[in-house]
Each structure stands twice: as C-alpha cells, then as structure tokens.
C-alpha atoms as a PDB file:
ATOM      1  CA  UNK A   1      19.535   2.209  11.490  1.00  0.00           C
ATOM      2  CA  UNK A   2      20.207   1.318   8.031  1.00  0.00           C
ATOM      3  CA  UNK A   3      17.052   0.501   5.330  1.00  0.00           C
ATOM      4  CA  UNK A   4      17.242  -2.513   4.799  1.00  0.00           C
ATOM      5  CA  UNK A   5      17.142  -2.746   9.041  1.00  0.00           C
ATOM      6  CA  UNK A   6      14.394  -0.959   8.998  1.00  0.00           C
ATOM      7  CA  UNK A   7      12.677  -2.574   5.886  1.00  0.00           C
ATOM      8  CA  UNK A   8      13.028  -6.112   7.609  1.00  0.00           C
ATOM      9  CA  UNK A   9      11.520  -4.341  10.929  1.00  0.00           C
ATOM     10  CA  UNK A  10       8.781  -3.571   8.905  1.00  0.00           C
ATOM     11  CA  UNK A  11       7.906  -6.478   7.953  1.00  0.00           C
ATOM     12  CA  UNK A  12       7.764  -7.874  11.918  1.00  0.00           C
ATOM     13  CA  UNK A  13       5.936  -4.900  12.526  1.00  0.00           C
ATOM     14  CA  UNK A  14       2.977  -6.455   9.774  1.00  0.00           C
ATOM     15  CA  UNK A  15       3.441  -9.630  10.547  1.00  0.00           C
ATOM     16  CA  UNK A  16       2.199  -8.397  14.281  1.00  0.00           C
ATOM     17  CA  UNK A  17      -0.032  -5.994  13.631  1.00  0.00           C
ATOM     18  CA  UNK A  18       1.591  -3.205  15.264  1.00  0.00           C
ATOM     19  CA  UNK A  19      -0.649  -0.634  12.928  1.00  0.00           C
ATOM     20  CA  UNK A  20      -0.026   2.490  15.133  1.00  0.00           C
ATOM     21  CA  UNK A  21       4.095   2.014  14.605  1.00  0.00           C
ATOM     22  CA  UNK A  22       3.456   1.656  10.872  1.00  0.00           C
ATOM     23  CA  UNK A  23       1.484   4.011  10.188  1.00  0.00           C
ATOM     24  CA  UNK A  24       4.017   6.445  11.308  1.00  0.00           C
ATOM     25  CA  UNK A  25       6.491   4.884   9.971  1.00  0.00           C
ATOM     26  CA  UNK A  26       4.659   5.704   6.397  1.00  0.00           C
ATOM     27  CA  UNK A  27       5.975   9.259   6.794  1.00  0.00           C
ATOM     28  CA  UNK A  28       9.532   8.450   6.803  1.00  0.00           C
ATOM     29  CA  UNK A  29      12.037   9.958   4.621  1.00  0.00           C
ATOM     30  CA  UNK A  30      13.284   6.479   2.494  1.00  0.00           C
ATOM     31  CA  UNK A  31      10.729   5.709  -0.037  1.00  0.00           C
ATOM     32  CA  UNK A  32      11.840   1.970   0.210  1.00  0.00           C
ATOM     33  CA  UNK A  33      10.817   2.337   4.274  1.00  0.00           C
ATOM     34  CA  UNK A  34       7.602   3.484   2.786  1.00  0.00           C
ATOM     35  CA  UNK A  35       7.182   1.354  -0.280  1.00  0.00           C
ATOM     36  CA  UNK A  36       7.374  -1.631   2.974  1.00  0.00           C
ATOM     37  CA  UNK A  37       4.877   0.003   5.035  1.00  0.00           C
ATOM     38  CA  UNK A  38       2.240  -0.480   2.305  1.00  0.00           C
ATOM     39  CA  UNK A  39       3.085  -4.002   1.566  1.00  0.00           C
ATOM     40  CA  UNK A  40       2.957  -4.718   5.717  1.00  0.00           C
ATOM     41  CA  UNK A  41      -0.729  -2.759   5.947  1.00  0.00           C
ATOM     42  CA  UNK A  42      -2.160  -4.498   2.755  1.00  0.00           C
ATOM     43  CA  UNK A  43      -3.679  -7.519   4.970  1.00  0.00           C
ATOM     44  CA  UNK A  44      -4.615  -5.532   8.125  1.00  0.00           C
ATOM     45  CA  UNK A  45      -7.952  -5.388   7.832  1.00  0.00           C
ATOM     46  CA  UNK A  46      -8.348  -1.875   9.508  1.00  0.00           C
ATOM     47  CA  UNK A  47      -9.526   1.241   8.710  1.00  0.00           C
ATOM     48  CA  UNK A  48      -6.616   3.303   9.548  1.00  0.00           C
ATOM     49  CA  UNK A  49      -4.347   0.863   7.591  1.00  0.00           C
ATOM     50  CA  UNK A  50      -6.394   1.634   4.419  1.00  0.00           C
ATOM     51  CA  UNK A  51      -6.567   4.705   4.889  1.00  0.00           C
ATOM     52  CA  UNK A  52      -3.195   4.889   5.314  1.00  0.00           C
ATOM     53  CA  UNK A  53      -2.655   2.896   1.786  1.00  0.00           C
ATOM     54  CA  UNK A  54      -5.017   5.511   0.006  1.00  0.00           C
ATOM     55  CA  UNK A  55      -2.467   8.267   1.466  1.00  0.00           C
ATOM     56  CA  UNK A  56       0.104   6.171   0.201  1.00  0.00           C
ATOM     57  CA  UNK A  57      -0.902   5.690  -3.401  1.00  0.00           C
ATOM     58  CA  UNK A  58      -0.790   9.427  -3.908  1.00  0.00           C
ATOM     59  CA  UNK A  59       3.094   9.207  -2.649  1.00  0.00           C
ATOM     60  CA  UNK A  60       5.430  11.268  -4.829  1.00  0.00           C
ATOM     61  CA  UNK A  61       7.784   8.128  -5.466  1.00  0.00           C
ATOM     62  CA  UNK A  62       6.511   5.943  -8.155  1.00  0.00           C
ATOM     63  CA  UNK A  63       7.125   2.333  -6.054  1.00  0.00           C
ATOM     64  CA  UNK A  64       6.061   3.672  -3.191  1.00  0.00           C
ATOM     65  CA  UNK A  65       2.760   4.147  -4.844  1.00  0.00           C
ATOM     66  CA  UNK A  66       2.862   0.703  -7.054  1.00  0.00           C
ATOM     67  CA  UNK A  67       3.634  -0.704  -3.372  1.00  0.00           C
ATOM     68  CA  UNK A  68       0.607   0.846  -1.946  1.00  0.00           C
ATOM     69  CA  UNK A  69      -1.921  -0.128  -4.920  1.00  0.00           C
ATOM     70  CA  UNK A  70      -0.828  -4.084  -4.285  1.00  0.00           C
ATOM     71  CA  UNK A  71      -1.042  -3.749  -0.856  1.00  0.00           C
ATOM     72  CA  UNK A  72      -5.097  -2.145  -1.996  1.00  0.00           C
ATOM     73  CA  UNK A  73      -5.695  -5.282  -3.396  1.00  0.00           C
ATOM     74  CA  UNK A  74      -4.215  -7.710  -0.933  1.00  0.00           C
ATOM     75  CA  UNK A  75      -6.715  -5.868   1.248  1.00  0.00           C
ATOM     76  CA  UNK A  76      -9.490  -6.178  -0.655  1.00  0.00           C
ATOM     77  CA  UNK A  77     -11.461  -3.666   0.506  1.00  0.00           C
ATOM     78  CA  UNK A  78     -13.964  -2.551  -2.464  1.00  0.00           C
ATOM     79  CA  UNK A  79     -13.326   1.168  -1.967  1.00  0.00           C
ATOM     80  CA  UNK A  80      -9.811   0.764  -2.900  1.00  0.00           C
ATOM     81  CA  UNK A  81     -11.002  -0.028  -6.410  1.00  0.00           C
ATOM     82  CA  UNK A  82     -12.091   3.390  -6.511  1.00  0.00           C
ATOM     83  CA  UNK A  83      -8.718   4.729  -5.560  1.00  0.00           C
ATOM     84  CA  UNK A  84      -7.158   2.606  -7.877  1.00  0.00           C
ATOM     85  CA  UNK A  85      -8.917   3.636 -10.754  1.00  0.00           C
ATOM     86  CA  UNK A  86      -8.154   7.240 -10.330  1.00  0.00           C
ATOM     87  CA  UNK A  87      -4.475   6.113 -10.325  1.00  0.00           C
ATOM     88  CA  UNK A  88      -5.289   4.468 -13.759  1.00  0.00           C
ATOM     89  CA  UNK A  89      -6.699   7.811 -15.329  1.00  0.00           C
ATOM     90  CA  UNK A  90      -4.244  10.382 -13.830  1.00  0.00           C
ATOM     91  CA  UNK A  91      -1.124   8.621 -13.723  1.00  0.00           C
ATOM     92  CA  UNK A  92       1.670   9.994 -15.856  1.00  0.00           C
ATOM     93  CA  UNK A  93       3.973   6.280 -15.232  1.00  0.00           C
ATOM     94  CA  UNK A  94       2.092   3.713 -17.387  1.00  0.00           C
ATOM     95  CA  UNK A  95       4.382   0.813 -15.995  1.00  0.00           C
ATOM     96  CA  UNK A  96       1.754   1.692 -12.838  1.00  0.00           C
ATOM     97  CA  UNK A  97      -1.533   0.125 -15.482  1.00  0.00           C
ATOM     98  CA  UNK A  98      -0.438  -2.973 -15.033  1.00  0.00           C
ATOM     99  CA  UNK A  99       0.087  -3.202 -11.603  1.00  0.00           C
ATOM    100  CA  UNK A 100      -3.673  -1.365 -10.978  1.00  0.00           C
ATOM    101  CA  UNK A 101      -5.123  -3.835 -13.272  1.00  0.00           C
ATOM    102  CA  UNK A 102      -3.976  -6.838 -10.913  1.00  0.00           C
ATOM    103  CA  UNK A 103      -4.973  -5.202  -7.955  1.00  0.00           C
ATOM    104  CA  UNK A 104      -8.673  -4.772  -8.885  1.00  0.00           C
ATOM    105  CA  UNK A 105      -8.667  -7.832  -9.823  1.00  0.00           C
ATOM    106  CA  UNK A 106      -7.458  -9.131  -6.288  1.00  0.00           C
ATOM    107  CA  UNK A 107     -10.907  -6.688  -4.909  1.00  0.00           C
ATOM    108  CA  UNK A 108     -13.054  -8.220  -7.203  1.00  0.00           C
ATOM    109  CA  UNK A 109     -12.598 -12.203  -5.903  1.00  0.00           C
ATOM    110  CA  UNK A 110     -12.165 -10.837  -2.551  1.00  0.00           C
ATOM    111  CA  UNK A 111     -14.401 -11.642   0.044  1.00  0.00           C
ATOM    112  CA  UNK A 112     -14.182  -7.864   1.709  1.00  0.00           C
ATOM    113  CA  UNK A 113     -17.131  -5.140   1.602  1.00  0.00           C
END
C-alpha cells in the first residue's frame, strides 16, 4: 500500500476512533504514516492516545514530532504542556518553537484536566 493510501486510512482510522490500529500504526517505518497518526490521536481523548503522542514527540524525524506536539494541543490535556516544554528547551530544530508555542496555547483555553 502506498503512503499516501495509508495516510488517507489514517485519517478514517481517527475519524472512528479505532485507537488500538493507530497506535500501532505509530511504529511504522514512513515518518509521514507517523507524522498522520499523531494528527488522528490529537482529539481522542484517551490515555493511550496521549501517551502515544508523548512517545511520538520524542520521534527521530523532525515533522513527525511537530505533528505530535499539535496533535498535544488539539488534545488539550494539561500534562502535555509539560512535554511540550521540554521539547522547547532541548530541541536542536528551532522551526519546532513556534509550533510548541501554539500548542500550549491550545492547553491553556482548553477545557481538559
């Protein structure tokens, strides 16, 4: 199946839910498959969906983890701040500052604990 096949499954997958499929789908190869795993588990609500995002963030591939620190803030979830912050402090890629900064704002005017 090509990428882009599997990107657009991905996206079905998050639009249903399916959190067992993507989270092991967040160990494949493609860092694009991965990069749309985050973005699909950003509003699941679940634990194992964030967790899966704070495994994500500390991906080797630089969109993979801008991917997963959005997908932190579309969740909302106030720990992810935390996460997110470290990224901000020990990240080499400054174009990944920006992208923090936006997603702690998202936690802060969420509704989330």
């Amino acid at each position: 199946m090509s990428t882009e096949k599997k990107v657009a499954k991905i996206a079905v997958l998050g639009e249903k839910k399916k959190l067992k499929k993507l989270c092991k789908l967040a160990l494949a190869k493609e860092p694009e498959v991965r990069a749309a795993v985050a973005t699909a588990l950003g509003p699941i609500k679940q634990d194992e969906a964030f967790n899966t995002l704070v495994d994500l963030v500390r991906n080797g591939d630089i969109n993979v983890r801008k991917a997963a620190v959005m997908a932190l803030g579309v969740n909302g979830r106030k720990a992810g701040a935390e996460h997110i912050r470290n990224i901000m402090t020990q990240e080499a890629n400054a174009s990944i500052v920006p992208v923090c900064q936006e997603a702690i704002a998202q936690i802060i005017a969420s509704d989330e604990r």
